[in-house]
C-alpha atoms as a PDB file:
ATOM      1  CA  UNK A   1      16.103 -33.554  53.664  1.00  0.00           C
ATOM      2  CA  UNK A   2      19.640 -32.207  52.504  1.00  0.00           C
ATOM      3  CA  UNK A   3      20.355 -29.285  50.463  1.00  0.00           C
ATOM      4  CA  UNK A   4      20.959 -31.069  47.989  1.00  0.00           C
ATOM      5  CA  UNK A   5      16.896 -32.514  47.824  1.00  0.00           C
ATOM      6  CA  UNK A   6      15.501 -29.538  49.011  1.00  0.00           C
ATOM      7  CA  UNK A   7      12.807 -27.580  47.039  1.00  0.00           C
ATOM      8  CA  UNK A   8      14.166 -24.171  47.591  1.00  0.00           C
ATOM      9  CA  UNK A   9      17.702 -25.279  46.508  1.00  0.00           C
ATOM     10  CA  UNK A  10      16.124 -26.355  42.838  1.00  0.00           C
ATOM     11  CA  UNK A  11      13.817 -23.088  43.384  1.00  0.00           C
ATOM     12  CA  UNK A  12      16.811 -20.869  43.716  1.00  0.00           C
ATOM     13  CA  UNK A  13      18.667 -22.488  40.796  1.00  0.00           C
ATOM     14  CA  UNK A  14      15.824 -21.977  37.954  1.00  0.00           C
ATOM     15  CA  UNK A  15      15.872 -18.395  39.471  1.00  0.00           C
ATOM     16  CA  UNK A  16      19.438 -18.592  38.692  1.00  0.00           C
ATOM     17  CA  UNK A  17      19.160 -20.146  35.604  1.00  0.00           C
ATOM     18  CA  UNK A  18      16.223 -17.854  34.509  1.00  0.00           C
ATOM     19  CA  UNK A  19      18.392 -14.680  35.470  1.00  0.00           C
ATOM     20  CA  UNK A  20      21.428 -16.270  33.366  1.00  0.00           C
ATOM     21  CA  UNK A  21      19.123 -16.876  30.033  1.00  0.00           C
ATOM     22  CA  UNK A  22      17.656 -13.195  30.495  1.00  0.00           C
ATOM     23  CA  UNK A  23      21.410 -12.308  30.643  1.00  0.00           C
ATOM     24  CA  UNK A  24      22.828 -14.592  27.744  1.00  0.00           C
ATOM     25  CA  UNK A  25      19.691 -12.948  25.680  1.00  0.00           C
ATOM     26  CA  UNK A  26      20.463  -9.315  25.891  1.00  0.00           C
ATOM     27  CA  UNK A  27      23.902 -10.417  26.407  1.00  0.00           C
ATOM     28  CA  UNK A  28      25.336  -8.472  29.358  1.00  0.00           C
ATOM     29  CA  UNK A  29      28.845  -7.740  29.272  1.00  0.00           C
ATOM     30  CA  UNK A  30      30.978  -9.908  31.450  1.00  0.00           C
ATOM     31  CA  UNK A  31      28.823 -13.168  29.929  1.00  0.00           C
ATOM     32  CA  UNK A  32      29.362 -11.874  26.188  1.00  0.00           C
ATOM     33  CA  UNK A  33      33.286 -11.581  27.116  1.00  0.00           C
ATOM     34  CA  UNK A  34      33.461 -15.254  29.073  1.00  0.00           C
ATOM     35  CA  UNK A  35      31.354 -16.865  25.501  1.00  0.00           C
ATOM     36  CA  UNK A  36      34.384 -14.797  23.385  1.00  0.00           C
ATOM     37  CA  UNK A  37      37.360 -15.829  25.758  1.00  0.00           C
ATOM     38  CA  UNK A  38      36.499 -19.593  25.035  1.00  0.00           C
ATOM     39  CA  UNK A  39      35.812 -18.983  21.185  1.00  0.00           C
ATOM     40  CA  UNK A  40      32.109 -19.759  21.732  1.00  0.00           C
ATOM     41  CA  UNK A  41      30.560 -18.842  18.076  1.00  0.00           C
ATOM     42  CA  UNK A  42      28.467 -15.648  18.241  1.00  0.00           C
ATOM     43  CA  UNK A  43      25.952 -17.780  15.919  1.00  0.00           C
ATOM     44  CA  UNK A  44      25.085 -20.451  18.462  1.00  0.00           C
ATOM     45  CA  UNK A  45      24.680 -18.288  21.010  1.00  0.00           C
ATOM     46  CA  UNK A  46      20.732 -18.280  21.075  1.00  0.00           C
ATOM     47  CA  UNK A  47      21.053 -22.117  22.301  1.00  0.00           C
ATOM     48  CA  UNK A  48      22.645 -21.448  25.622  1.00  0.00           C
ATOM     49  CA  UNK A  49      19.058 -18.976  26.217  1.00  0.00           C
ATOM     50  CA  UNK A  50      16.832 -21.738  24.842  1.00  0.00           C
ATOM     51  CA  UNK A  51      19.059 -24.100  26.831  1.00  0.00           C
ATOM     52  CA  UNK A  52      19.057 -21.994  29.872  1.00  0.00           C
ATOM     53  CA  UNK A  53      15.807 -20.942  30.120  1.00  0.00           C
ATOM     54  CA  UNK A  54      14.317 -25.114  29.988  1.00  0.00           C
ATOM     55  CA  UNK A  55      16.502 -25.646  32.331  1.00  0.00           C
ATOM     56  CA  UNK A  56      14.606 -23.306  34.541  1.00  0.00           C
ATOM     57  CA  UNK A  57      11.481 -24.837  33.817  1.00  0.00           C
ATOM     58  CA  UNK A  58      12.722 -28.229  34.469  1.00  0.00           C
ATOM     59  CA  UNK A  59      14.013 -27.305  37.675  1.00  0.00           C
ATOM     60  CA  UNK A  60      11.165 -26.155  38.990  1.00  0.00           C
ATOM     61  CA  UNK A  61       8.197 -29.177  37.288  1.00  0.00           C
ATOM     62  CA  UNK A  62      11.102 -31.778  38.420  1.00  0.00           C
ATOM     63  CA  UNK A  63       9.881 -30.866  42.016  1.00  0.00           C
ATOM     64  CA  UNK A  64       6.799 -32.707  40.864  1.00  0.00           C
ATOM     65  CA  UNK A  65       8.328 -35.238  39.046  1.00  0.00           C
ATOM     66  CA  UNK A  66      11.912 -36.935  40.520  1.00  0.00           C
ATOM     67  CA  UNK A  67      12.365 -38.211  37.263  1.00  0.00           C
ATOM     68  CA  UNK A  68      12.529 -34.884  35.182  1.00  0.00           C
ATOM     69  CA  UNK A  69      14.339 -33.620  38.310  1.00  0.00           C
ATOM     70  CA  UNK A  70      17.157 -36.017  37.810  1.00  0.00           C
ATOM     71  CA  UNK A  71      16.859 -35.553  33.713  1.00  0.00           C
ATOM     72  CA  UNK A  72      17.062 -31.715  34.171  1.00  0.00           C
ATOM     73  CA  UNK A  73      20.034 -32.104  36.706  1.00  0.00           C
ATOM     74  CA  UNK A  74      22.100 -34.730  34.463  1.00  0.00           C
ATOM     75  CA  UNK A  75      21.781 -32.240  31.700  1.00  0.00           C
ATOM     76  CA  UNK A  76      22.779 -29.255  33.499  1.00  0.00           C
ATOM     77  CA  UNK A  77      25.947 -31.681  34.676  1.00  0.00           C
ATOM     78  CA  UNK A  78      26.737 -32.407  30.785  1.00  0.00           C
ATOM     79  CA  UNK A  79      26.069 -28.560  29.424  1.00  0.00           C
ATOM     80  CA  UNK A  80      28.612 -27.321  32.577  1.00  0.00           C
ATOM     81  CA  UNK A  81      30.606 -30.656  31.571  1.00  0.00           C
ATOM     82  CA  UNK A  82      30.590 -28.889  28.002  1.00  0.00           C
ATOM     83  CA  UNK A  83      31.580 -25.497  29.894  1.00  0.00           C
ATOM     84  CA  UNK A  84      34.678 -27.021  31.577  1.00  0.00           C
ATOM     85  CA  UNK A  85      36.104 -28.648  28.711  1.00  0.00           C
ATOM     86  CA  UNK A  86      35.661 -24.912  26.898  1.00  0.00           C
ATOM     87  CA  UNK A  87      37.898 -23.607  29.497  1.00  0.00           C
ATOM     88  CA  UNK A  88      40.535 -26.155  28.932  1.00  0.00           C
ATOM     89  CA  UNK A  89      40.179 -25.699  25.048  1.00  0.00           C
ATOM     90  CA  UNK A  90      40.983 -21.870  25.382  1.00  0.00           C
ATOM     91  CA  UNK A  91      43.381 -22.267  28.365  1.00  0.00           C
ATOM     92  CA  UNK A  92      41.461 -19.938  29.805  1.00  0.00           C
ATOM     93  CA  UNK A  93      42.270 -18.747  33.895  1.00  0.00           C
ATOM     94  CA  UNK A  94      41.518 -20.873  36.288  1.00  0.00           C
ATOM     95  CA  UNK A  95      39.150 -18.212  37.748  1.00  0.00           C
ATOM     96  CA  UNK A  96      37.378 -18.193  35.102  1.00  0.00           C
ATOM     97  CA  UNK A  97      36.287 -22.038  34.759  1.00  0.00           C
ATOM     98  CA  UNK A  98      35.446 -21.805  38.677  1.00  0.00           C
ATOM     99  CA  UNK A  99      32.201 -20.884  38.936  1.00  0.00           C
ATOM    100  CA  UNK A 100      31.622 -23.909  35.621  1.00  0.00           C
ATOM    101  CA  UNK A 101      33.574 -26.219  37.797  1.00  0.00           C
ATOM    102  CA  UNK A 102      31.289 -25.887  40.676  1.00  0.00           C
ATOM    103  CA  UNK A 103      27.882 -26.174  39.203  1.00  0.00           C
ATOM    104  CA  UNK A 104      29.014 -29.358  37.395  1.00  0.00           C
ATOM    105  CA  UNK A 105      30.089 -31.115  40.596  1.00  0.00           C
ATOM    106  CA  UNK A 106      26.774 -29.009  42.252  1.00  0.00           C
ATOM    107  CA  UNK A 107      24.214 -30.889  39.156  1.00  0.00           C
ATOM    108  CA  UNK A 108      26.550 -34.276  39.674  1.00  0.00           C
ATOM    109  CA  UNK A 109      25.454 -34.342  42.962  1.00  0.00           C
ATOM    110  CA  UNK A 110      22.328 -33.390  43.001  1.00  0.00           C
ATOM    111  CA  UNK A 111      21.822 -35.952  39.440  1.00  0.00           C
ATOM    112  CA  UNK A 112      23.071 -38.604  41.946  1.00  0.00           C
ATOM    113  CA  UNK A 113      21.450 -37.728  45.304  1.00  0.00           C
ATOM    114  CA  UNK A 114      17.625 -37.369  43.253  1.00  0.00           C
ATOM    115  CA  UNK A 115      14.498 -35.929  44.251  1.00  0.00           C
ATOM    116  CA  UNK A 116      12.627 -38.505  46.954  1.00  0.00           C
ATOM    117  CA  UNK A 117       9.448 -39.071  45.193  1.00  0.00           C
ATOM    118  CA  UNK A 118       6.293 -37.120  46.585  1.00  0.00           C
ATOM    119  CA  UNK A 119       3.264 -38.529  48.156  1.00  0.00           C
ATOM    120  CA  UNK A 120      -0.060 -37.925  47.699  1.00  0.00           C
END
């Protein structure tokens, strides 16, 4: 089993993305000034928490189910797909579009590599 199939790899990232919709919700500070250095509309904010937050609970079901796995990772791969192309838009620092950069190629990978079916 590789990191990229393992169960506390999609454990850790609906942590992750749990802890990120908590964030987006209250908004912290350094998330509320990345969403205003790419423009991102204060009114559609509440969709990255909603978005965030079933992405958590997809993560961790999908370890049930390969087939919500993969759903929940291709989706994660478009909405930091989204993210990247919202750094271009602003020409926004490299720095900042990093850490969107390498969850989408992290969720492309995982989207391609799957969850192995479980027996029993």
């Amino acid at each position: 089993m590789s990191a990229l199939t393992s169960p506390q790899t999609y454990t850790a990232l609906a942590v992750l993305m749990a802890g990120d919709a908590a964030a987006c919700a209250v908004p912290v500070a350094p998330i509320e000034k990345a969403l205003n250095g790419v423009h991102f509309p204060l009114e559609y904010r509440w969709i990255l928490v909603g978005s965030k937050a079933a992405a958590a609970v997809g993560l961790i079901a999908g370890q049930r189910n390969s087939a919500l796995a993969r759903l929940t990772t291709a989706m994660l791969a478009l909405y930091f797909t989204l993210a990247v192309g919202a750094h271009v838009r602003a020409h926004d620092k490299p720095a900042n579009a990093a850490p969107a950069v390498l969850f989408l190629a992290l969720f492309t990978a995982m989207t391609a590599k799957g969850l192995p079916e479980r027996e029993g």
